[in-house]
N, C-alpha and C. Protein backbone atom coordinates (compact mmCIF):
# COMPACT_ATOMS: atom_id res chain seq x y z
N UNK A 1 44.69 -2.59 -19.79
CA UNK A 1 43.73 -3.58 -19.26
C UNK A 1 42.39 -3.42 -19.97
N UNK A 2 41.52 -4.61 -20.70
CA UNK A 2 40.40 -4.19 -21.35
C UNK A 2 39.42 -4.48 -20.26
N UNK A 3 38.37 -3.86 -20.70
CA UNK A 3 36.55 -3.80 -19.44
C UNK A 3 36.77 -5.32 -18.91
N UNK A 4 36.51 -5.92 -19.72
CA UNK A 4 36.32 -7.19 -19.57
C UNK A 4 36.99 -8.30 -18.66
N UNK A 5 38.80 -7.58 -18.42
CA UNK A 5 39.85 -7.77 -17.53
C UNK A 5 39.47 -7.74 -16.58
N UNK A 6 39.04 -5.81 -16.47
CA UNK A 6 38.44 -5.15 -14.72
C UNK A 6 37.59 -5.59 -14.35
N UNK A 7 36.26 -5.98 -15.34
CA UNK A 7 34.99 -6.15 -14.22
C UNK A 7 35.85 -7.49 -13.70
N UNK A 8 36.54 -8.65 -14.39
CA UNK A 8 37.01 -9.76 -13.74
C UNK A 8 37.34 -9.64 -12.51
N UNK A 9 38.13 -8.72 -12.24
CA UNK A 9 39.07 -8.51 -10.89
C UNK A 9 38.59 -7.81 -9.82
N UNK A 10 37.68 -6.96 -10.57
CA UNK A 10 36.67 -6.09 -9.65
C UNK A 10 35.97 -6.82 -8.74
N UNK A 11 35.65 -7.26 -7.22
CA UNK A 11 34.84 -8.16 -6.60
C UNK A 11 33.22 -7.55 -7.04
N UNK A 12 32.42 -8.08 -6.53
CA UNK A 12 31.16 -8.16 -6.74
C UNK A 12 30.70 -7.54 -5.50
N UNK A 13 30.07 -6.20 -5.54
CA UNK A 13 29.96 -5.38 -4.42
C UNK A 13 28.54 -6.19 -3.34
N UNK A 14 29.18 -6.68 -2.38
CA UNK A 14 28.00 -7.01 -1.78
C UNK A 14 27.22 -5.54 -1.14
N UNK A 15 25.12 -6.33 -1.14
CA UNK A 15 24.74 -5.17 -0.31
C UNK A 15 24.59 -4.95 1.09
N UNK A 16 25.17 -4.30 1.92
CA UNK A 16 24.95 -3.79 2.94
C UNK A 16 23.68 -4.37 4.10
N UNK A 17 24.07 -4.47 5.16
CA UNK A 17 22.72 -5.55 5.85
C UNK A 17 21.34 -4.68 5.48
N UNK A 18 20.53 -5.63 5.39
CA UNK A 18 18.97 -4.53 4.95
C UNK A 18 18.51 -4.36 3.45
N UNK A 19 20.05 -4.29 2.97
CA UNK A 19 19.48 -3.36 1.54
C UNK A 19 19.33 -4.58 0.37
N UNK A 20 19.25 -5.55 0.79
CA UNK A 20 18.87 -6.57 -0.50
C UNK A 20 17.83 -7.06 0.37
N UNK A 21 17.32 -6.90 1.68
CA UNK A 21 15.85 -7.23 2.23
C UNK A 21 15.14 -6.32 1.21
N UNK A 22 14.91 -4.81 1.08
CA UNK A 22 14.79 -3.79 0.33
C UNK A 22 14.55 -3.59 -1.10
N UNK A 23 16.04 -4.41 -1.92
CA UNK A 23 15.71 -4.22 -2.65
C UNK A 23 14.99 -5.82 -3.52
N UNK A 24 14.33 -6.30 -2.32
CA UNK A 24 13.47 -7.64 -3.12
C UNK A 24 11.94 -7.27 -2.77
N UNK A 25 11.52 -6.19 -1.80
CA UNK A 25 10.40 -5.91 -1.82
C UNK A 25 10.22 -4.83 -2.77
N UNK A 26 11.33 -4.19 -3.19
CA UNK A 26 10.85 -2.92 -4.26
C UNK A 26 10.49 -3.38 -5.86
N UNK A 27 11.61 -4.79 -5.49
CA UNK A 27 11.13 -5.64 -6.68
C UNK A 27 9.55 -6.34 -6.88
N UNK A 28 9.38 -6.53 -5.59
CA UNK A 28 7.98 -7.47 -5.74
C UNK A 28 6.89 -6.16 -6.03
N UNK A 29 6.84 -4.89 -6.00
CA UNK A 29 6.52 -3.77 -5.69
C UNK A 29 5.90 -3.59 -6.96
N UNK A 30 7.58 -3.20 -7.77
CA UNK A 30 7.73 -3.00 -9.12
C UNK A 30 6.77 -3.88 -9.98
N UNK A 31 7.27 -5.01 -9.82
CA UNK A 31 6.53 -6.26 -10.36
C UNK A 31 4.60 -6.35 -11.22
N UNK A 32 4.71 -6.27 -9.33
CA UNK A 32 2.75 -6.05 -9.40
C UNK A 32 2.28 -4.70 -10.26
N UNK A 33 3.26 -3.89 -10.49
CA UNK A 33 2.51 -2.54 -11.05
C UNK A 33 2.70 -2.78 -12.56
N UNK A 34 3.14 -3.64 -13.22
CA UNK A 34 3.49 -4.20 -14.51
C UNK A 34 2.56 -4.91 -15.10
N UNK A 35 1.77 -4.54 -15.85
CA UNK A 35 1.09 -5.50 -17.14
C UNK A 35 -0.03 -6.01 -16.10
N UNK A 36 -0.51 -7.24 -16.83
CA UNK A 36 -1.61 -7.74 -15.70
C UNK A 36 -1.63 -8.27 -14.82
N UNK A 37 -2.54 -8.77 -14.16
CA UNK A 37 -2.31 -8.86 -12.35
C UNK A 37 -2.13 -10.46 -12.66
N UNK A 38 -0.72 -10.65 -12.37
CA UNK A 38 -0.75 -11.99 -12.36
C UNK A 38 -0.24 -12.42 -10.50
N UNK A 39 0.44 -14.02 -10.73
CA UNK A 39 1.14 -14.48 -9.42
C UNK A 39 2.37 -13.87 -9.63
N UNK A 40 3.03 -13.22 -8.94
CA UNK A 40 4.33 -13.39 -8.37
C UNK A 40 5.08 -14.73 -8.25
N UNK A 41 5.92 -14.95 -8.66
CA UNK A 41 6.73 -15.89 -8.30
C UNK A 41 7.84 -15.97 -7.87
N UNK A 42 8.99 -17.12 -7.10
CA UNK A 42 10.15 -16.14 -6.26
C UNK A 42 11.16 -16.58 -7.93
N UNK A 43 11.15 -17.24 -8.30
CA UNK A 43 11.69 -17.69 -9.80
C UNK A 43 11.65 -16.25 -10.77
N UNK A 44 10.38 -15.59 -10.88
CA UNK A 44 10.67 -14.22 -11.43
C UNK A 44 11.07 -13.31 -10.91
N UNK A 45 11.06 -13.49 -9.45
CA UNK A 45 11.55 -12.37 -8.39
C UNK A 45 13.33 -12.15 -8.34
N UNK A 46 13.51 -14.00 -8.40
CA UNK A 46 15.08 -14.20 -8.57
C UNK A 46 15.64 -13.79 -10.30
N UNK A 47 15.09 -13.48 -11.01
CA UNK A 47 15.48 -13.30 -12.03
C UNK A 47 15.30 -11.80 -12.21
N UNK A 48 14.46 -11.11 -11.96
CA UNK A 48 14.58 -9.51 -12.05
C UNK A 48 15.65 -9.09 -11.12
N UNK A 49 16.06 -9.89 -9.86
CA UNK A 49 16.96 -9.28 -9.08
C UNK A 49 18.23 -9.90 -9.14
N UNK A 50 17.85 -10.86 -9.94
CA UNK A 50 19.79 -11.95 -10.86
C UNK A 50 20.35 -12.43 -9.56
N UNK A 51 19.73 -12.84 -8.87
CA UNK A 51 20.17 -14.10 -7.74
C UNK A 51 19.42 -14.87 -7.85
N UNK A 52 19.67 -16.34 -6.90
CA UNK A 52 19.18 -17.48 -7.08
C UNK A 52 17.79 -17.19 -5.84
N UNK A 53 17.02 -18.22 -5.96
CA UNK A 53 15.84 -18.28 -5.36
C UNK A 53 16.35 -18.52 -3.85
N UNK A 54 17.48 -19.26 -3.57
CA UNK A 54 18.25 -19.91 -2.63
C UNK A 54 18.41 -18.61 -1.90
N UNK A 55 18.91 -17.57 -2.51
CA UNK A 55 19.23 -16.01 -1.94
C UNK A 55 18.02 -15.00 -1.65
N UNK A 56 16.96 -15.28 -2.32
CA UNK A 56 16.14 -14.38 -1.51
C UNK A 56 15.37 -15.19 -0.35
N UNK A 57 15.61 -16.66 -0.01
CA UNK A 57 14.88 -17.34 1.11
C UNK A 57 16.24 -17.02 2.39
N UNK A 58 17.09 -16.10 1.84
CA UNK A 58 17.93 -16.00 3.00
C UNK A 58 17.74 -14.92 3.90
N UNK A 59 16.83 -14.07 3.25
CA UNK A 59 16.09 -12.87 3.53
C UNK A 59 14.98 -13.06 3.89
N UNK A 60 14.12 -13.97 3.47
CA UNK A 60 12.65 -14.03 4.18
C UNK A 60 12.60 -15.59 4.33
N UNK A 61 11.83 -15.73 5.12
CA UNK A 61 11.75 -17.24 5.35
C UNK A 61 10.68 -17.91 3.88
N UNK A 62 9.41 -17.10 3.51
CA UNK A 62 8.47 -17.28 2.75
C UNK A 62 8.43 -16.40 1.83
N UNK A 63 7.65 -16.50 0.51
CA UNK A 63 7.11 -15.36 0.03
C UNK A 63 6.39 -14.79 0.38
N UNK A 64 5.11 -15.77 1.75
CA UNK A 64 4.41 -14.74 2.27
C UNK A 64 5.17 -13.68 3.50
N UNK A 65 6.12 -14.14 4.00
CA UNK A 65 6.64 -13.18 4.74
C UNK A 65 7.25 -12.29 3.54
N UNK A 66 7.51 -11.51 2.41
CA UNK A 66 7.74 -10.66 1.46
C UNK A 66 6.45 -10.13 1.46
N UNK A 67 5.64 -10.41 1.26
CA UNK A 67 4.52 -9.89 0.76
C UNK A 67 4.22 -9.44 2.60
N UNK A 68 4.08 -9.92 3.61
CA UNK A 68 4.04 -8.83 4.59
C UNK A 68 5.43 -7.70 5.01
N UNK A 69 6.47 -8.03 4.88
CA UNK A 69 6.96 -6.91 4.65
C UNK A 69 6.77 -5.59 3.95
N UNK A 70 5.99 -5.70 2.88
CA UNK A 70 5.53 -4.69 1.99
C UNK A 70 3.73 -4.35 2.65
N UNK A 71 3.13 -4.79 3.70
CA UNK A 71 2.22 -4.78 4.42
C UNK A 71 2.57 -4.02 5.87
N UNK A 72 3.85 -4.15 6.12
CA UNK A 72 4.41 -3.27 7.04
C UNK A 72 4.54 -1.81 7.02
N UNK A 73 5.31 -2.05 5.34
CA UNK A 73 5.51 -0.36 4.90
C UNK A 73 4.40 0.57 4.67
N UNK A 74 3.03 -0.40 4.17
CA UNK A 74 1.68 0.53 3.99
C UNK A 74 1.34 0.67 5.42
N UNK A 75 1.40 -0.26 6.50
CA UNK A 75 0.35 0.05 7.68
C UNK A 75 1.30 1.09 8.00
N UNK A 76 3.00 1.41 8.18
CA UNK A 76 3.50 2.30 8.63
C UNK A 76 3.10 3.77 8.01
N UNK A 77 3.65 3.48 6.93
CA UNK A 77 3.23 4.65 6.00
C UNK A 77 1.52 5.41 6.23
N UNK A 78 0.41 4.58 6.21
CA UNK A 78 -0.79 5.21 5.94
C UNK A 78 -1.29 5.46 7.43
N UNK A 79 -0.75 4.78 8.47
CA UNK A 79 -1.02 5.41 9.90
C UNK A 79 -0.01 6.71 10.22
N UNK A 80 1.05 6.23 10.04
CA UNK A 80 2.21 7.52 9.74
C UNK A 80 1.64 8.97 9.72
N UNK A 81 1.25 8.69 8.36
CA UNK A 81 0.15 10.06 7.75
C UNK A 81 -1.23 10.30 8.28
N UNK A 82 -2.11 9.27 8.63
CA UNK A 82 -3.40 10.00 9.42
C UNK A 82 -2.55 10.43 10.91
N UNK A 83 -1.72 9.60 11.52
CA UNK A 83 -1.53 10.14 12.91
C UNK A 83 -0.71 11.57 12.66
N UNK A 84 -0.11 12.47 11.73
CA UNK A 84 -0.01 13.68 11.22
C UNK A 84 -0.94 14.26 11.07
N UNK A 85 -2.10 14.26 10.01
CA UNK A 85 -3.70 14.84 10.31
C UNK A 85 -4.52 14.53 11.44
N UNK A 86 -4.36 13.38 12.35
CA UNK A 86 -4.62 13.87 13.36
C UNK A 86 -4.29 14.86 14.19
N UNK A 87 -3.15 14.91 13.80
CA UNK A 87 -2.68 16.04 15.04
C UNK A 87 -2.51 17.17 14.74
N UNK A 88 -3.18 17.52 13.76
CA UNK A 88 -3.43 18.98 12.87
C UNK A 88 -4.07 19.98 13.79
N UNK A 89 -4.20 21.18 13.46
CA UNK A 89 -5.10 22.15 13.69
C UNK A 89 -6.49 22.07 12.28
N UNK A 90 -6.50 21.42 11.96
CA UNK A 90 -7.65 21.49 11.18
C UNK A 90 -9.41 20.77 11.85
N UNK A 91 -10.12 21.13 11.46
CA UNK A 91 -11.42 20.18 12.05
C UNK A 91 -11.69 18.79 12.14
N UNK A 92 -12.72 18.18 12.59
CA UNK A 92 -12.78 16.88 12.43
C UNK A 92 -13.09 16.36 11.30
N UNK A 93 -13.82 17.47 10.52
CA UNK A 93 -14.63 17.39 8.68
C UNK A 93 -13.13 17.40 8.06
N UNK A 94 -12.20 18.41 8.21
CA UNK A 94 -11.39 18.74 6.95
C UNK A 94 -10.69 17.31 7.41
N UNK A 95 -10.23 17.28 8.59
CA UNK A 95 -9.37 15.90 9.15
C UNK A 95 -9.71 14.69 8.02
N UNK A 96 -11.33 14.12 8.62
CA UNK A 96 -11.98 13.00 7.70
C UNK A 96 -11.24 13.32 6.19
N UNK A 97 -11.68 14.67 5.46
CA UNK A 97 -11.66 14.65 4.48
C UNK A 97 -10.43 14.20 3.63
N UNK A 98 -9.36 15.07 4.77
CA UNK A 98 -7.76 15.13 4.51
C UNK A 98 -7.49 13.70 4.11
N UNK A 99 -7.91 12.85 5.34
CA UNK A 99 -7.27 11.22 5.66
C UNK A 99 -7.74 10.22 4.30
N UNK A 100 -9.08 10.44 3.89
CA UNK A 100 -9.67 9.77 2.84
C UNK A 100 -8.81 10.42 1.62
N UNK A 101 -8.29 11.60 1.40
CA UNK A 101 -7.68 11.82 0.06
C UNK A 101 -6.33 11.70 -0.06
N UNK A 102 -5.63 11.41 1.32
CA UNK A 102 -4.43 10.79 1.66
C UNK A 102 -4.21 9.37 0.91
N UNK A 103 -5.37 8.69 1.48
CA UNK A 103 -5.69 6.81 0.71
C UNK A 103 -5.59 7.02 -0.33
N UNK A 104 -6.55 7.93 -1.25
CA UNK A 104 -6.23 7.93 -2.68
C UNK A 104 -5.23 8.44 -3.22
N UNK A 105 -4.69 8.99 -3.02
CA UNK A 105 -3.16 9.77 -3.29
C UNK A 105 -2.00 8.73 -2.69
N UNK A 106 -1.84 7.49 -1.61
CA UNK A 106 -1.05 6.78 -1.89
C UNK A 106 -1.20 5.83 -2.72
N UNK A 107 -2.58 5.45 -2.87
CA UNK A 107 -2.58 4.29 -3.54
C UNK A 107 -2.35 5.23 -5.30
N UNK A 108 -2.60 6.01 -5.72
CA UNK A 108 -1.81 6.39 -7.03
C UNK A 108 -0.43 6.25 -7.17
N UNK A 109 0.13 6.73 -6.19
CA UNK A 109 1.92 6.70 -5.86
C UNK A 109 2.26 5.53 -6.06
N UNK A 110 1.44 4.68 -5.43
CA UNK A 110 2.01 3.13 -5.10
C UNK A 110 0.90 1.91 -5.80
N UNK A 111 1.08 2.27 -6.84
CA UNK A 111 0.35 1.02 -7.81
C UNK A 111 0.36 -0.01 -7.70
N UNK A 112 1.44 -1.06 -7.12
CA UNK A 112 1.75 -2.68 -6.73
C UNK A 112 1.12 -2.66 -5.56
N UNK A 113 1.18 -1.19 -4.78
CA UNK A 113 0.63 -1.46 -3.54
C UNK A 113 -1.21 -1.42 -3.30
N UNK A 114 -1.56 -1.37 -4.13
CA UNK A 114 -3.27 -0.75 -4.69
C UNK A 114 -3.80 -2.34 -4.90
N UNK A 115 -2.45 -3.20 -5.23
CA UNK A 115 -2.96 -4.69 -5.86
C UNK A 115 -3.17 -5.50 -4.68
N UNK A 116 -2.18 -4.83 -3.77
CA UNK A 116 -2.07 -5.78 -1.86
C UNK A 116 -3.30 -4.98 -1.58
N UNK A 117 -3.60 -4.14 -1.23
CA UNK A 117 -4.59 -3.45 -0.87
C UNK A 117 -6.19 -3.91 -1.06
N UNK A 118 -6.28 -4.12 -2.31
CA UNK A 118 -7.63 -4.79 -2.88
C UNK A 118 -7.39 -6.46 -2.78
N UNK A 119 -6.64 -7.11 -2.56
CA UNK A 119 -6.27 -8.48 -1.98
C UNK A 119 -6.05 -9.05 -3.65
N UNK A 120 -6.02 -8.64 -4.37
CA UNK A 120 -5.70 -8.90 -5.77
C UNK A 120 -4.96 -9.70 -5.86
N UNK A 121 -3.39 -9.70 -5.30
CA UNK A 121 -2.19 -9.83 -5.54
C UNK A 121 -1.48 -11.28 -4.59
N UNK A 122 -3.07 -11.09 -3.78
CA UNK A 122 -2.84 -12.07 -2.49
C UNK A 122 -3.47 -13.50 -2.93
N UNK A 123 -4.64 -13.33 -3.95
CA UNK A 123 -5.09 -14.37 -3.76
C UNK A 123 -4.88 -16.02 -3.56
N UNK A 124 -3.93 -15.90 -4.36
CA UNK A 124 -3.27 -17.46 -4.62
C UNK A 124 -2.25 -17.67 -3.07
N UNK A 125 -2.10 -16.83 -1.84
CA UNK A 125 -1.12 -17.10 -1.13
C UNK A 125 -1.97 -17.44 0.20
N UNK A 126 -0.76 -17.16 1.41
CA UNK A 126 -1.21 -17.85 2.44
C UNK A 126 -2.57 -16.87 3.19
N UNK A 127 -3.81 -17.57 3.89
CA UNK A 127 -4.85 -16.39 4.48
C UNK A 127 -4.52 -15.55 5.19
N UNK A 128 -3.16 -15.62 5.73
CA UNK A 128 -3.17 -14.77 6.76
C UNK A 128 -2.78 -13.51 6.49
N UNK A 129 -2.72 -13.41 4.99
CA UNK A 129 -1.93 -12.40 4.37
C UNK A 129 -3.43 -11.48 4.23
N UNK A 130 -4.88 -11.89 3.64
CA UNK A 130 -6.02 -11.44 3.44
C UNK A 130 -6.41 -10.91 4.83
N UNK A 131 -6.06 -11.60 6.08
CA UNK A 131 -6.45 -11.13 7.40
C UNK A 131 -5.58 -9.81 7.84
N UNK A 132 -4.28 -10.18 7.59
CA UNK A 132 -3.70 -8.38 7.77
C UNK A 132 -4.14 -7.24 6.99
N UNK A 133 -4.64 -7.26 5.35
CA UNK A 133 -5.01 -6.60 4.84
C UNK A 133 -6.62 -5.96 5.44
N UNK A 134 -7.28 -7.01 5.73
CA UNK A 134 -8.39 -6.58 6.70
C UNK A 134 -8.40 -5.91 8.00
N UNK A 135 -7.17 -5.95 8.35
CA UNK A 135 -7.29 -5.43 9.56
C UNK A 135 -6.45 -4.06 9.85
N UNK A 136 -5.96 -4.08 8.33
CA UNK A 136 -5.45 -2.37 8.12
C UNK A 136 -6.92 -1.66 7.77
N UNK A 137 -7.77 -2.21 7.05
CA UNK A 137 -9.10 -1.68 6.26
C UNK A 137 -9.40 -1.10 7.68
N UNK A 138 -9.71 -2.16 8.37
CA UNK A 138 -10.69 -1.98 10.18
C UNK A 138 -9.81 -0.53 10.55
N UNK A 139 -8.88 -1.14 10.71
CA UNK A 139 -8.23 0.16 11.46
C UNK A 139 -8.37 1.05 10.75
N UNK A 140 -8.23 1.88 9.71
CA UNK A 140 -8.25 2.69 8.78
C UNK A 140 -9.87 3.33 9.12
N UNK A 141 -11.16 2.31 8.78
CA UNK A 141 -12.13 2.55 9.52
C UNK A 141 -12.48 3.25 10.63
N UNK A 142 -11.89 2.46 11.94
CA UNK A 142 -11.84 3.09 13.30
C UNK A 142 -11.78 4.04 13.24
N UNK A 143 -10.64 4.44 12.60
CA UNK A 143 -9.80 5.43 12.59
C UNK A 143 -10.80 6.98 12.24
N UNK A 144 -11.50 6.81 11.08
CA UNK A 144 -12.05 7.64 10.73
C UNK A 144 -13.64 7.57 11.43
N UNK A 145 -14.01 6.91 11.94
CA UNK A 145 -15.06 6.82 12.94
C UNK A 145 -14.56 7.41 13.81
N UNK A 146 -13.70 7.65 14.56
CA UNK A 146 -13.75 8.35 15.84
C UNK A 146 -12.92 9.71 15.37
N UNK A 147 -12.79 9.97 14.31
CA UNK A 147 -12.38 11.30 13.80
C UNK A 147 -14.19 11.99 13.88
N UNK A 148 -14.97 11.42 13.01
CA UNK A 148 -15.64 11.92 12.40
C UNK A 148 -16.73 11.75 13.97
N UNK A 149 -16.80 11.26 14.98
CA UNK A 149 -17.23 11.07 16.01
C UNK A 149 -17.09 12.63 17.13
N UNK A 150 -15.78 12.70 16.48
CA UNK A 150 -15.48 13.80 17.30
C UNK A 150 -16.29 15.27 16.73
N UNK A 151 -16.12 15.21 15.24
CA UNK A 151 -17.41 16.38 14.95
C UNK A 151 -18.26 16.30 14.82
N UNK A 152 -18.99 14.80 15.42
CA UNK A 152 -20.61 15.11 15.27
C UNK A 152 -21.09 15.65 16.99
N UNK A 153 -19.86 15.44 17.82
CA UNK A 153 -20.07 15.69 19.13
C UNK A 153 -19.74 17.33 19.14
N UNK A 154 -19.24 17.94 18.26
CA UNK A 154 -18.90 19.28 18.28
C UNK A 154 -20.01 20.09 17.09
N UNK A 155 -20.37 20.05 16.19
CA UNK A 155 -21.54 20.44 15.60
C UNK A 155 -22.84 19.11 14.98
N UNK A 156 -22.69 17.88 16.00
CA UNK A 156 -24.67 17.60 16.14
C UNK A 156 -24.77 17.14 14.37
N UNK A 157 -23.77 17.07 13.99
CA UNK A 157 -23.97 16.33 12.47
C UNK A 157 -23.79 15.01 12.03
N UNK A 158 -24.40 14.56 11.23
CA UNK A 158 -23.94 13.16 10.72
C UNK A 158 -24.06 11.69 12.12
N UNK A 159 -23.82 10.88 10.96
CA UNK A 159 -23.66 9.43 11.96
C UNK A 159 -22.25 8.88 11.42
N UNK A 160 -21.62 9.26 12.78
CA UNK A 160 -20.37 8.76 12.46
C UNK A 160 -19.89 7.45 11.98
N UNK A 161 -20.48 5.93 11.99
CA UNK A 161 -20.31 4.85 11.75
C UNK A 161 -20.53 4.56 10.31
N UNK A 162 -21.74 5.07 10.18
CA UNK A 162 -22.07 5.22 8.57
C UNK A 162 -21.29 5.83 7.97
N UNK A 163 -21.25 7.14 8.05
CA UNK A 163 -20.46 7.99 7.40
C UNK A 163 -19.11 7.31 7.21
N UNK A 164 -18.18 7.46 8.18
CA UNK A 164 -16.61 6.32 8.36
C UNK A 164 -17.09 5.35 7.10
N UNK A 165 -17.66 4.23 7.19
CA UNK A 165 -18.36 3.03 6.63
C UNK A 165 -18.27 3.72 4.85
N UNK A 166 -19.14 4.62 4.31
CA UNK A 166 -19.40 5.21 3.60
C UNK A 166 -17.77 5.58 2.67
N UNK A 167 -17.27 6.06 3.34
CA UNK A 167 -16.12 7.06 2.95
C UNK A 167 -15.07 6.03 2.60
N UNK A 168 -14.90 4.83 3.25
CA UNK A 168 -14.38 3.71 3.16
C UNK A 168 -14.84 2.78 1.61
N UNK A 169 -15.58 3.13 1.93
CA UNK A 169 -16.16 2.47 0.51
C UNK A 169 -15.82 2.79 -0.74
N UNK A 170 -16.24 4.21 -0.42
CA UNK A 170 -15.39 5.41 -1.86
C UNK A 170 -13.81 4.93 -2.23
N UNK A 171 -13.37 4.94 -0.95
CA UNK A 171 -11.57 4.69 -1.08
C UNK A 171 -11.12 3.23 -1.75
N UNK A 172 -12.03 2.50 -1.17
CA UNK A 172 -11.97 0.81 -1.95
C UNK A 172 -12.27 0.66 -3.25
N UNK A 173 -13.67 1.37 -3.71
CA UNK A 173 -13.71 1.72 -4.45
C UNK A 173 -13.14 1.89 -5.65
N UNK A 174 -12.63 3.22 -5.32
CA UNK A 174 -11.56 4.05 -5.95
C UNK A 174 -10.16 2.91 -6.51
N UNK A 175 -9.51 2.24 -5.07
CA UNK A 175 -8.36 1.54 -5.26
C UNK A 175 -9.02 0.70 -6.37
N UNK A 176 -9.96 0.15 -6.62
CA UNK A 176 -10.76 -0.92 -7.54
C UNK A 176 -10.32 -0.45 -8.41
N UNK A 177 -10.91 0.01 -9.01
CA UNK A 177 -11.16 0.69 -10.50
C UNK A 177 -9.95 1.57 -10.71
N UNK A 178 -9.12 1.68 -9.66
CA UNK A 178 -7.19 1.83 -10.38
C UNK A 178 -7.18 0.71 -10.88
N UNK A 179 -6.83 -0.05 -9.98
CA UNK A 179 -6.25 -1.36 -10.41
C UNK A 179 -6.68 -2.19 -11.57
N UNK A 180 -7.74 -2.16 -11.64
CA UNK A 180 -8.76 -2.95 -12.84
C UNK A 180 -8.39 -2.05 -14.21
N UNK A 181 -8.12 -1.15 -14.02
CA UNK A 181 -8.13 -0.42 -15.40
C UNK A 181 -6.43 -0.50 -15.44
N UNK A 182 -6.16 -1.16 -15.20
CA UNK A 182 -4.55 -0.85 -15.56
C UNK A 182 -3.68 0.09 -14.98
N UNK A 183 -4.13 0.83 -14.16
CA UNK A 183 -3.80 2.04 -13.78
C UNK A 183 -4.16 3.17 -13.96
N UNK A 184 -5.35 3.28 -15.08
CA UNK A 184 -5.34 4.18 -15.43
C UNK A 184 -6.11 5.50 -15.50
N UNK A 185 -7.33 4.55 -14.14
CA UNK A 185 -8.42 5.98 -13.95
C UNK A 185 -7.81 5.82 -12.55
N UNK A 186 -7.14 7.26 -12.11
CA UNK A 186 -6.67 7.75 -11.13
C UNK A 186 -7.92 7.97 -10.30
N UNK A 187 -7.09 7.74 -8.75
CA UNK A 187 -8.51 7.66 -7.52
C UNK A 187 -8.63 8.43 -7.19
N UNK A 188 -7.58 9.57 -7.54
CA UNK A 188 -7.81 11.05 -6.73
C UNK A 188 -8.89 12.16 -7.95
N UNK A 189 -9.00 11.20 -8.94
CA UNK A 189 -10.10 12.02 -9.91
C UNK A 189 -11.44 12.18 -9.48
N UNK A 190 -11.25 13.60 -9.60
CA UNK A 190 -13.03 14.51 -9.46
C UNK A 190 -12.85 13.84 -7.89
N UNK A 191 -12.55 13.85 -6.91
CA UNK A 191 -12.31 12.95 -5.54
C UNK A 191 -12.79 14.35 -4.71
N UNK A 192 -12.46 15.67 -4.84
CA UNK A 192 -12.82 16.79 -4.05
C UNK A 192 -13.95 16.77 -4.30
N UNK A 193 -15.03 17.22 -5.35
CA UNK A 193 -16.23 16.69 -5.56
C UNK A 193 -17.18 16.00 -4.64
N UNK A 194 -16.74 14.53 -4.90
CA UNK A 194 -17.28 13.52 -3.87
C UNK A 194 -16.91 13.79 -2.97
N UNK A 195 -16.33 14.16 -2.16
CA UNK A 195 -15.39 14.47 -0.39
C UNK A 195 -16.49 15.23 -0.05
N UNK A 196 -16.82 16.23 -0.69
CA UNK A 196 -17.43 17.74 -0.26
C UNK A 196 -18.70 17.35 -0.13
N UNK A 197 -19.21 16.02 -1.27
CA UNK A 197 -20.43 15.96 -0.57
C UNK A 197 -21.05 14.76 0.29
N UNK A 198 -19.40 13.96 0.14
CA UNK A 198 -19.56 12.72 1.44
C UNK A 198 -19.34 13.63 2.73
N UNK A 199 -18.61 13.98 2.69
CA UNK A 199 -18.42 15.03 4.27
C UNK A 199 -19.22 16.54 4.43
């Protein structure tokens, strides 16, 4: 029997429930971390993943529902990990410090995700996609406001709103000038430095 016989006869392995939801956000993922920041389209999306456009609307209703699916995995993921340093034995300083070098250390990991993050990637789509991204920022904020709240009530230091505010900035920042450079000035650079003397 030649290759060409078998793959014939061979069926076409379907994927498993979930895993072509999966593997069209790892694609859109992949995508954004490639060359310059352009649109996404589901036409290039269907062609890196060799199905029809018809097949990935069977999975999401929109592209903007794709693009919040991959808004799911960061709010899970980056609350995930501060609600772990929260619950540390470490201080409220090292905490702050921990959580802010956490942000920069995913957003290196996750380069397509640095482009959702800075609304880069969003612009051309629906607003409501810019309003979830804002309201991971807020929370992320909060978040470190009432960290950093908690050690000014335990050693009488700092202003927690500012400070939070401040440290936030660094991290946006930071995601900026990944993304803009291609990838290529990392956010976690010289980042202990600045930490030590933002906190």
């Amino acid at each position: 029997m030649t290759e060409a016989q078998d793959s014939a006869e061979t069926p076409r392995k379907r994927p498993k429930p979930g895993e072509r939801r999966l593997q069209i956000l790892q694609a859109i993922a992949s995508m954004l971390e490639e060359g310059e920041a352009e649109r996404v389209t589901t036409a290039a999306l269907a062609a890196r993943l060799q199905v029809s456009e018809a097949a990935l609307y069977r999975h999401f209703a929109s592209k903007a529902q794709m693009y919040e699916g991959l808004l799911e995995f960061i709010e899970q993921t980056i609350f995930g990990l501060i609600n772990q340093i929260d619950s540390s034995a470490q201080t409220p300083t090292e905490k702050a410090r921990a959580t802010v070098t956490m942000l920069l250390g995913f957003a290196e990991k996750n380069p397509g995700m640095t482009r959702l993050l800075i609304g880069e990637a969003i612009v051309f789509e629906h607003a409501r996609l810019q309003q979830r991204v804002n309201q991971i920022i807020d929370r992320i904020e909060a978040s470190l406001r009432q960290t950093l709240k908690l050690g000014a009530i335990e050693d009488g230091a700092g202003e927690p709103a500012s400070q939070a505010s401040l440290a936030l900035c660094f991290v946006m920042g930071r995601w900026l000038r990944f993304a803009k450079t291609g990838f290529r000035q990392r956010p976690t650079e010289h980042a202990a430095e600045v930490l030590s003397r933002l906190f």
